[in-house]
PDB file of N, CA and C in Angstrom:
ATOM      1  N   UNK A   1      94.571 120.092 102.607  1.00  0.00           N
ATOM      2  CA  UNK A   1      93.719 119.611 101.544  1.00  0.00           C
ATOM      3  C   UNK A   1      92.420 120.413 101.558  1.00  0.00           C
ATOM      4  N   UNK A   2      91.924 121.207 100.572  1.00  0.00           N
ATOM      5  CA  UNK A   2      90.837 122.068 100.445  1.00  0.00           C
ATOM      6  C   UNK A   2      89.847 121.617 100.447  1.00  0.00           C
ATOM      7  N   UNK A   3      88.648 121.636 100.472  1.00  0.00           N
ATOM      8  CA  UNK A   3      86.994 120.690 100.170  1.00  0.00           C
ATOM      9  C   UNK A   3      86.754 122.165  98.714  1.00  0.00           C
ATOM     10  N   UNK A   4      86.289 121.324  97.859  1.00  0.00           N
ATOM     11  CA  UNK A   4      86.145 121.946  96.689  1.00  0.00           C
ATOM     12  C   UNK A   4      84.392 121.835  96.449  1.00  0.00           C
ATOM     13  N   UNK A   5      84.110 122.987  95.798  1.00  0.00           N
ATOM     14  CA  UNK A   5      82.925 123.129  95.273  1.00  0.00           C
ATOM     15  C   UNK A   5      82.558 122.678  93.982  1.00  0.00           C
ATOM     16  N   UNK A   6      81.669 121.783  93.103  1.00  0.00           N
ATOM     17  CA  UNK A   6      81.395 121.781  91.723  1.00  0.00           C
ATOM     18  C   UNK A   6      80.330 121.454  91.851  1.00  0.00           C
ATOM     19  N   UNK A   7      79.614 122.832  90.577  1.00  0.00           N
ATOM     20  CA  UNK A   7      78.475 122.589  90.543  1.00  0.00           C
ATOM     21  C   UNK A   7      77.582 122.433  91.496  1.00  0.00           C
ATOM     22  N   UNK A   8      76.864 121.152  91.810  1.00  0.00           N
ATOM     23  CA  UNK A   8      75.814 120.653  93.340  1.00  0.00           C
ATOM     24  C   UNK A   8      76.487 120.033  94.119  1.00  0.00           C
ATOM     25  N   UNK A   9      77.879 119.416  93.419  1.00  0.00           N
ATOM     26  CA  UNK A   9      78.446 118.641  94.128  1.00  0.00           C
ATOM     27  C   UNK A   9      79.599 119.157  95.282  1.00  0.00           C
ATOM     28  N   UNK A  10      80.197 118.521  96.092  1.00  0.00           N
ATOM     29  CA  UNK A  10      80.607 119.440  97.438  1.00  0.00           C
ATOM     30  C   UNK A  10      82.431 117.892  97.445  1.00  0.00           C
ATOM     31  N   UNK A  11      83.296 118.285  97.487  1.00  0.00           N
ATOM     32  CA  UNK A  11      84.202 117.238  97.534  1.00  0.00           C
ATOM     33  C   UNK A  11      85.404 117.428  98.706  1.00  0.00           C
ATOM     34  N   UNK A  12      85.343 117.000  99.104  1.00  0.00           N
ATOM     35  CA  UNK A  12      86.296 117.073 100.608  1.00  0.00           C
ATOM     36  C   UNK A  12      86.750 116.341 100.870  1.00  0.00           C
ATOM     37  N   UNK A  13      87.970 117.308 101.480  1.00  0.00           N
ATOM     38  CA  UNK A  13      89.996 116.805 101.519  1.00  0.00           C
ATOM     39  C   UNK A  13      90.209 116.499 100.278  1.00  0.00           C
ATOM     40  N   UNK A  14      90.165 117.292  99.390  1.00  0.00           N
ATOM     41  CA  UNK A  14      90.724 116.786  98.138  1.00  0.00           C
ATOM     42  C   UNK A  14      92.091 117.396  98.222  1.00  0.00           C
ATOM     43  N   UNK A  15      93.489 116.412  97.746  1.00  0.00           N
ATOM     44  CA  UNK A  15      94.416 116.602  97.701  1.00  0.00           C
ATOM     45  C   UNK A  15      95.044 117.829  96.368  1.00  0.00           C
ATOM     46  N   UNK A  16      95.780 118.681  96.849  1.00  0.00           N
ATOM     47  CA  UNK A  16      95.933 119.318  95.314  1.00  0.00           C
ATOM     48  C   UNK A  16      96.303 119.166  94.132  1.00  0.00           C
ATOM     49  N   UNK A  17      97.027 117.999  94.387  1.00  0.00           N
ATOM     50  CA  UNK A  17      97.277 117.242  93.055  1.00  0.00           C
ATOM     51  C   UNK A  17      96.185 116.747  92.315  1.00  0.00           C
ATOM     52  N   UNK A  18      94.869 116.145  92.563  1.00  0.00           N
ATOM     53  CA  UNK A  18      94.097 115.498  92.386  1.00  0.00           C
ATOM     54  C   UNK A  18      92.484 116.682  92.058  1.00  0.00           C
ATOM     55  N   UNK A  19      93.006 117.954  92.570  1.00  0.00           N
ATOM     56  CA  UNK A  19      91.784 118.836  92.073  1.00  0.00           C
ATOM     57  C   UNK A  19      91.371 118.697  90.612  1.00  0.00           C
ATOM     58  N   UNK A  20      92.383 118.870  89.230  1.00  0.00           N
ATOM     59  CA  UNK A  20      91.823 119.015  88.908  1.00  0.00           C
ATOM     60  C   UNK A  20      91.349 118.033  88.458  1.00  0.00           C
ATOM     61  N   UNK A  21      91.626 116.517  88.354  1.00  0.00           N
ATOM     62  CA  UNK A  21      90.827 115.400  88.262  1.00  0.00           C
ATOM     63  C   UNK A  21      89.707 114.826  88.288  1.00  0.00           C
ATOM     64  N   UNK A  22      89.725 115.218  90.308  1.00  0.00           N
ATOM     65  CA  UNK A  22      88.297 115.175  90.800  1.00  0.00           C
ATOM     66  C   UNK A  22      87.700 116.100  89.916  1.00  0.00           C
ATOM     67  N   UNK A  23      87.091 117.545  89.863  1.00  0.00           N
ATOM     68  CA  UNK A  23      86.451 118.409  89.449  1.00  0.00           C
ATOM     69  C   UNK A  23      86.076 118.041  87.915  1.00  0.00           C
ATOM     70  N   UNK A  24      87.379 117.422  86.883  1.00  0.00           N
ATOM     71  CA  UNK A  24      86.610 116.514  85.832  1.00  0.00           C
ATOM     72  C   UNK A  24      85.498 115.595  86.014  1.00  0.00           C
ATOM     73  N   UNK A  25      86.091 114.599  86.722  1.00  0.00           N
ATOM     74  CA  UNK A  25      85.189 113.915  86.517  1.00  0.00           C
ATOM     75  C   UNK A  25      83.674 114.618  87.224  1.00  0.00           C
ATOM     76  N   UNK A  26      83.936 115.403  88.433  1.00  0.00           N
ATOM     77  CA  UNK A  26      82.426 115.626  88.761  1.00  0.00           C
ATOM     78  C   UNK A  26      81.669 116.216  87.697  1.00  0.00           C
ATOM     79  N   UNK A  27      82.389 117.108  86.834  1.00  0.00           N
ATOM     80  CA  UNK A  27      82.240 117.664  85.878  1.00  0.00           C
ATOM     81  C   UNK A  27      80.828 116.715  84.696  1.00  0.00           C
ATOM     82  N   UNK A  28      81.906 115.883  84.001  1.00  0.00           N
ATOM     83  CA  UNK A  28      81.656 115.206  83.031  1.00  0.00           C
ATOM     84  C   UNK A  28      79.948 114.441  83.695  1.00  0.00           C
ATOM     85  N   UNK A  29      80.642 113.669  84.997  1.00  0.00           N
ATOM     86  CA  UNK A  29      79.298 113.145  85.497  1.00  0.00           C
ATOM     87  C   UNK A  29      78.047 114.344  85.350  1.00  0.00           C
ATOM     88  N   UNK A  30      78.083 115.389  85.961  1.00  0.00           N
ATOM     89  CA  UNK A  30      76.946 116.246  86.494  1.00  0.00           C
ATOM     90  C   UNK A  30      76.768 116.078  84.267  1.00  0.00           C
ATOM     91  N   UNK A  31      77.401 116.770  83.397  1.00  0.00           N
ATOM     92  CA  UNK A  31      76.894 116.436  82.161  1.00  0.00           C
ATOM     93  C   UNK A  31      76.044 115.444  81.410  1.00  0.00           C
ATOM     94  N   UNK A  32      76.579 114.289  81.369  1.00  0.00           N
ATOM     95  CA  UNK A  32      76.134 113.186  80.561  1.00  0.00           C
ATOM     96  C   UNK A  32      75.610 112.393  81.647  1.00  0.00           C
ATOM     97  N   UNK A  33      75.260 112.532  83.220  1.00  0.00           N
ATOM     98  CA  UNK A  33      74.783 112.003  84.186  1.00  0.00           C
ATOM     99  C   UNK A  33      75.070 110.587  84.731  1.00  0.00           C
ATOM    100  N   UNK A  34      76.148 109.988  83.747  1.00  0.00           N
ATOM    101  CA  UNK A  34      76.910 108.742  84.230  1.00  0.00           C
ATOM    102  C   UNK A  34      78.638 109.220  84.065  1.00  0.00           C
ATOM    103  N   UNK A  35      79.220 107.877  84.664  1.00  0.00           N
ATOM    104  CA  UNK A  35      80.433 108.349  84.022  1.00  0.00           C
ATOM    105  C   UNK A  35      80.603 106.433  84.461  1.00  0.00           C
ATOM    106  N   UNK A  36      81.501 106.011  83.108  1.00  0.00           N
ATOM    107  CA  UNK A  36      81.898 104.467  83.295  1.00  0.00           C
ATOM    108  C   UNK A  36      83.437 104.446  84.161  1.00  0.00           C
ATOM    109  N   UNK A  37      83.679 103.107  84.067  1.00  0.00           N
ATOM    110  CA  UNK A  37      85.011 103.230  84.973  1.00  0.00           C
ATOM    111  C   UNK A  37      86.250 103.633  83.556  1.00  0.00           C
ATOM    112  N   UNK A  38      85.561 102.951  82.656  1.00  0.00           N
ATOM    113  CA  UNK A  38      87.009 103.512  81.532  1.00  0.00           C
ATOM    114  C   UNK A  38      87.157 104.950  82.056  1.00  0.00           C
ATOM    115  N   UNK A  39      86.090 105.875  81.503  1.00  0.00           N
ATOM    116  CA  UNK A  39      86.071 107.360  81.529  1.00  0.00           C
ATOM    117  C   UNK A  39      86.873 107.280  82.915  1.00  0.00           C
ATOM    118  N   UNK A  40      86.800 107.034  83.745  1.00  0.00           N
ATOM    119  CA  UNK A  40      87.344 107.165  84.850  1.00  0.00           C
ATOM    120  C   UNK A  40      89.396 107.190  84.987  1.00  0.00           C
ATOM    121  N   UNK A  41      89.230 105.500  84.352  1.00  0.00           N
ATOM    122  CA  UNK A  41      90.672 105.678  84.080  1.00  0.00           C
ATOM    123  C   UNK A  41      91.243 106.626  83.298  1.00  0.00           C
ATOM    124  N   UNK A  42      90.393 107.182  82.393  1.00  0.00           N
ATOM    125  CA  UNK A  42      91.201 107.730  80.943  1.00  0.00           C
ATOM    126  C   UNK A  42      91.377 109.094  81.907  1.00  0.00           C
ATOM    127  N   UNK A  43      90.764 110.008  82.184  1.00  0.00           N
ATOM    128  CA  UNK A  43      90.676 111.286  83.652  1.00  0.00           C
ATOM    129  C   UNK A  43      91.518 110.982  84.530  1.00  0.00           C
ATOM    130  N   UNK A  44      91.684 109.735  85.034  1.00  0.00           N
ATOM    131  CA  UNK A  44      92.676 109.859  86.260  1.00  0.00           C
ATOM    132  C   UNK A  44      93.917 109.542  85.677  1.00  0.00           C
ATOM    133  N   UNK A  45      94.153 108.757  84.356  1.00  0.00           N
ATOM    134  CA  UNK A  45      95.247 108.259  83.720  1.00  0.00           C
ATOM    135  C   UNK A  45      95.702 106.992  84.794  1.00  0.00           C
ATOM    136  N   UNK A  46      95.209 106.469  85.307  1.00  0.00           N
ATOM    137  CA  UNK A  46      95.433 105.324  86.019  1.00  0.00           C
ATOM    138  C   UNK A  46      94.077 104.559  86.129  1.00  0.00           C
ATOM    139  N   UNK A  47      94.436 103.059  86.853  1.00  0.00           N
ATOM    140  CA  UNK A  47      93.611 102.484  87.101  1.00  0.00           C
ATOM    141  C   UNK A  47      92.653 102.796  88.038  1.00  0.00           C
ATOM    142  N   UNK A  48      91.340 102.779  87.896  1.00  0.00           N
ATOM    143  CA  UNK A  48      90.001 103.428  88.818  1.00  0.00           C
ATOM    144  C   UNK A  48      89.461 102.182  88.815  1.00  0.00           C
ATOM    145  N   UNK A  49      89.076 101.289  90.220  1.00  0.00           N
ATOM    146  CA  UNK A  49      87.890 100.169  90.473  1.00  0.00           C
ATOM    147  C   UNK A  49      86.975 100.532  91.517  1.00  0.00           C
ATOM    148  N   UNK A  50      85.663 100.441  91.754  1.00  0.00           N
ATOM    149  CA  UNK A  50      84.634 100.388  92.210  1.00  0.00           C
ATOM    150  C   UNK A  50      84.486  98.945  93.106  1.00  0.00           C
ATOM    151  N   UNK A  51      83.838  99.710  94.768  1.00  0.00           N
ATOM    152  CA  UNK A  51      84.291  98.940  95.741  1.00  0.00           C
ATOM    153  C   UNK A  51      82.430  99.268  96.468  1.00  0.00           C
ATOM    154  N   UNK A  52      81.572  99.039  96.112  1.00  0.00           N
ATOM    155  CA  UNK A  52      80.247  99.357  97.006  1.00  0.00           C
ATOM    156  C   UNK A  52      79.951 100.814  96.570  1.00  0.00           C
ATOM    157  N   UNK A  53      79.909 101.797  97.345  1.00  0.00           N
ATOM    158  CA  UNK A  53      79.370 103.103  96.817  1.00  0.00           C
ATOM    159  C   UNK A  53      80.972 103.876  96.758  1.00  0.00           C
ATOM    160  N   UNK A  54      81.986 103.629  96.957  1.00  0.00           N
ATOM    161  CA  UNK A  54      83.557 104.263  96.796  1.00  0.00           C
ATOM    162  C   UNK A  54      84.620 103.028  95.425  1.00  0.00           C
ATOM    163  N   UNK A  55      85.054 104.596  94.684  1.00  0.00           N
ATOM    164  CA  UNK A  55      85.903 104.524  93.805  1.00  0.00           C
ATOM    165  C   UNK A  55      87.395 104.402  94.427  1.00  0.00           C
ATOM    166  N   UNK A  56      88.248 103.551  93.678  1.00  0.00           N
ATOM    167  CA  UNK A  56      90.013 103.789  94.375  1.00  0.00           C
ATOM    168  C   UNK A  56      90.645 103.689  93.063  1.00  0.00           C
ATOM    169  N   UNK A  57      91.870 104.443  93.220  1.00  0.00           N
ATOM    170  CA  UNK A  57      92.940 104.183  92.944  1.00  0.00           C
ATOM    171  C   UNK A  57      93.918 103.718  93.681  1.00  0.00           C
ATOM    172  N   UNK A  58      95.068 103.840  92.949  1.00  0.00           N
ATOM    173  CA  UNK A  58      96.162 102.912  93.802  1.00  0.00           C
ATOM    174  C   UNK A  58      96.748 104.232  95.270  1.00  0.00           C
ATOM    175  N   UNK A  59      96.451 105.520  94.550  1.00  0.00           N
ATOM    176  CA  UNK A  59      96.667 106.118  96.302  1.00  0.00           C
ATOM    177  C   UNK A  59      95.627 106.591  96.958  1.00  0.00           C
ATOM    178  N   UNK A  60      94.021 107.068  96.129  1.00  0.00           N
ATOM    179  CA  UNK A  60      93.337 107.474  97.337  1.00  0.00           C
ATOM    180  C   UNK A  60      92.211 106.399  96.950  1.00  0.00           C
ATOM    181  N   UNK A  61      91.180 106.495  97.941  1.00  0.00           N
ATOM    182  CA  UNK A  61      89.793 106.123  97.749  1.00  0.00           C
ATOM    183  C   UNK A  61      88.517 107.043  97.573  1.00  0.00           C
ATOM    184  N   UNK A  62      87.724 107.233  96.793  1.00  0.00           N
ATOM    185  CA  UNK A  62      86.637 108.357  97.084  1.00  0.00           C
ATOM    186  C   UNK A  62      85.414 107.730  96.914  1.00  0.00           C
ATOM    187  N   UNK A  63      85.157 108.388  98.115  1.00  0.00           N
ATOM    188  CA  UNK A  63      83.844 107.566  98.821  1.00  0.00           C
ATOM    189  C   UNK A  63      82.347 108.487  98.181  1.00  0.00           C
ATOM    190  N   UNK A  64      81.254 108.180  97.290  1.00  0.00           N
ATOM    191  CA  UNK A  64      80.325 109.037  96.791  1.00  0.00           C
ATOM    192  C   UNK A  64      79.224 108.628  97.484  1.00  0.00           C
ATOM    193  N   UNK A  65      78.456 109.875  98.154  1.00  0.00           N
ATOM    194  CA  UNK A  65      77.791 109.914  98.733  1.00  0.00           C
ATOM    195  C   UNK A  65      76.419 110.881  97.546  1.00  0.00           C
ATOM    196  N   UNK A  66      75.584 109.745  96.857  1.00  0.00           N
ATOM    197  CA  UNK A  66      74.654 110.269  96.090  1.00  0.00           C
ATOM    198  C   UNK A  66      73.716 111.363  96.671  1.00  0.00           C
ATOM    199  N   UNK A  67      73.038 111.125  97.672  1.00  0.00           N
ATOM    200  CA  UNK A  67      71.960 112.182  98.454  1.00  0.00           C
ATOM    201  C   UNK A  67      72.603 113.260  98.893  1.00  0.00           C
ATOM    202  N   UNK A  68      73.474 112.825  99.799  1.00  0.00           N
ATOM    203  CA  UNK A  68      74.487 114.393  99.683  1.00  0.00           C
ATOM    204  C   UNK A  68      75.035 115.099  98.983  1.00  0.00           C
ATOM    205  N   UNK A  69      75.653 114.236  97.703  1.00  0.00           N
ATOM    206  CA  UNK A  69      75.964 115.084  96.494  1.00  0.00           C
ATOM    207  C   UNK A  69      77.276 115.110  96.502  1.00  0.00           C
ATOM    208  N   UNK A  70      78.266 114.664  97.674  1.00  0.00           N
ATOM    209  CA  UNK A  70      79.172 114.202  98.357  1.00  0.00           C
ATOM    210  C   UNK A  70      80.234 113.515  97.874  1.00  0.00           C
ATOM    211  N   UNK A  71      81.197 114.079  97.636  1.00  0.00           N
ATOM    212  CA  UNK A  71      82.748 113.022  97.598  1.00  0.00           C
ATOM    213  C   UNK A  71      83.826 113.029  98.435  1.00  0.00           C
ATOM    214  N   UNK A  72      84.336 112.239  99.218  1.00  0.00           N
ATOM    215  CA  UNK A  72      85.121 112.361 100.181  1.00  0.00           C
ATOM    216  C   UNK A  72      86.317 111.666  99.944  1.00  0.00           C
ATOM    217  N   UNK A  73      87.117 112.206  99.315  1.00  0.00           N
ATOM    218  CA  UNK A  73      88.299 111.818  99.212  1.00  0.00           C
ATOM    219  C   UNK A  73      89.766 111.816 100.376  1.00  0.00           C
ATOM    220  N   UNK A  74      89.936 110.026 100.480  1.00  0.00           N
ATOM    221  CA  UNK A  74      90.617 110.081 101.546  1.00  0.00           C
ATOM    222  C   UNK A  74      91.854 109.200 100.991  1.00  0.00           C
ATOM    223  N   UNK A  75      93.500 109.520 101.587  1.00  0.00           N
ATOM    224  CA  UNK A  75      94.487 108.744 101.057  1.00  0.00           C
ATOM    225  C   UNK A  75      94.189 107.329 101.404  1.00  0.00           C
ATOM    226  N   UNK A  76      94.665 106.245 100.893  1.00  0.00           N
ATOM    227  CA  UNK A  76      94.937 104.925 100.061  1.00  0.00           C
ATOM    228  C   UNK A  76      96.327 104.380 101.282  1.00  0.00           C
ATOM    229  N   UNK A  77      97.185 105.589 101.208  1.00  0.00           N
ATOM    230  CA  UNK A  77      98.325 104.831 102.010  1.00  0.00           C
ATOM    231  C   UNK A  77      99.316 106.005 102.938  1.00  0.00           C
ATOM    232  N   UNK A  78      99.736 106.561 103.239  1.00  0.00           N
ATOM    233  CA  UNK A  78     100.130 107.619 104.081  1.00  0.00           C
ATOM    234  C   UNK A  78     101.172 108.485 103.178  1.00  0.00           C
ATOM    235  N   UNK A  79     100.752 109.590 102.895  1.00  0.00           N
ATOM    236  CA  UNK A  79     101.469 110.329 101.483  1.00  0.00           C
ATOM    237  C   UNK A  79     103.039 111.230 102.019  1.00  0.00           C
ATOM    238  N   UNK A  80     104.034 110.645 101.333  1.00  0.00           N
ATOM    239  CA  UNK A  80     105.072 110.861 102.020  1.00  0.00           C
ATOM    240  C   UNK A  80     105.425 112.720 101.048  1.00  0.00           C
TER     241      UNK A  80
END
């Protein structure tokens, strides 16, 4: 799993399936400087809920780390 660069933002273990996802949404966020959870679902095409400062879906969780600039994307359940 690569750690990807966007923009200011820095995202690690991102799975390759999920690059170009993540990199949207960091995308869209660093643009319009929010991003809602719809936008979220409609980008991931699945369900996205908000848990404290980390986003999940049904396989990973990504944990945002604002001051760092930080997303740490980690699996949800053990990826066969």
């Amino acid at each position: 799993m690569p750690d990807i660069q966007v923009s200011r933002w820095r995202v690690e273990s991102c799975p390759d399936a999920l690059v170009h996802k993540i990199t949207s949404a960091v995308a869209y966020k660093e643009m319009k400087g929010d991003i809602s959870d719809f936008e979220l679902c409609q980008i991931f095409g699945e369900t996205v809920w908000k848990s404290g400062d980390s986003y999940h879906t049904h396989s990973v969780s990504l944990s945002i780390d604002e001051v760092q600039r930080c997303c740490r994307v980690t699996p949800r359940y053990a990826m066969k």
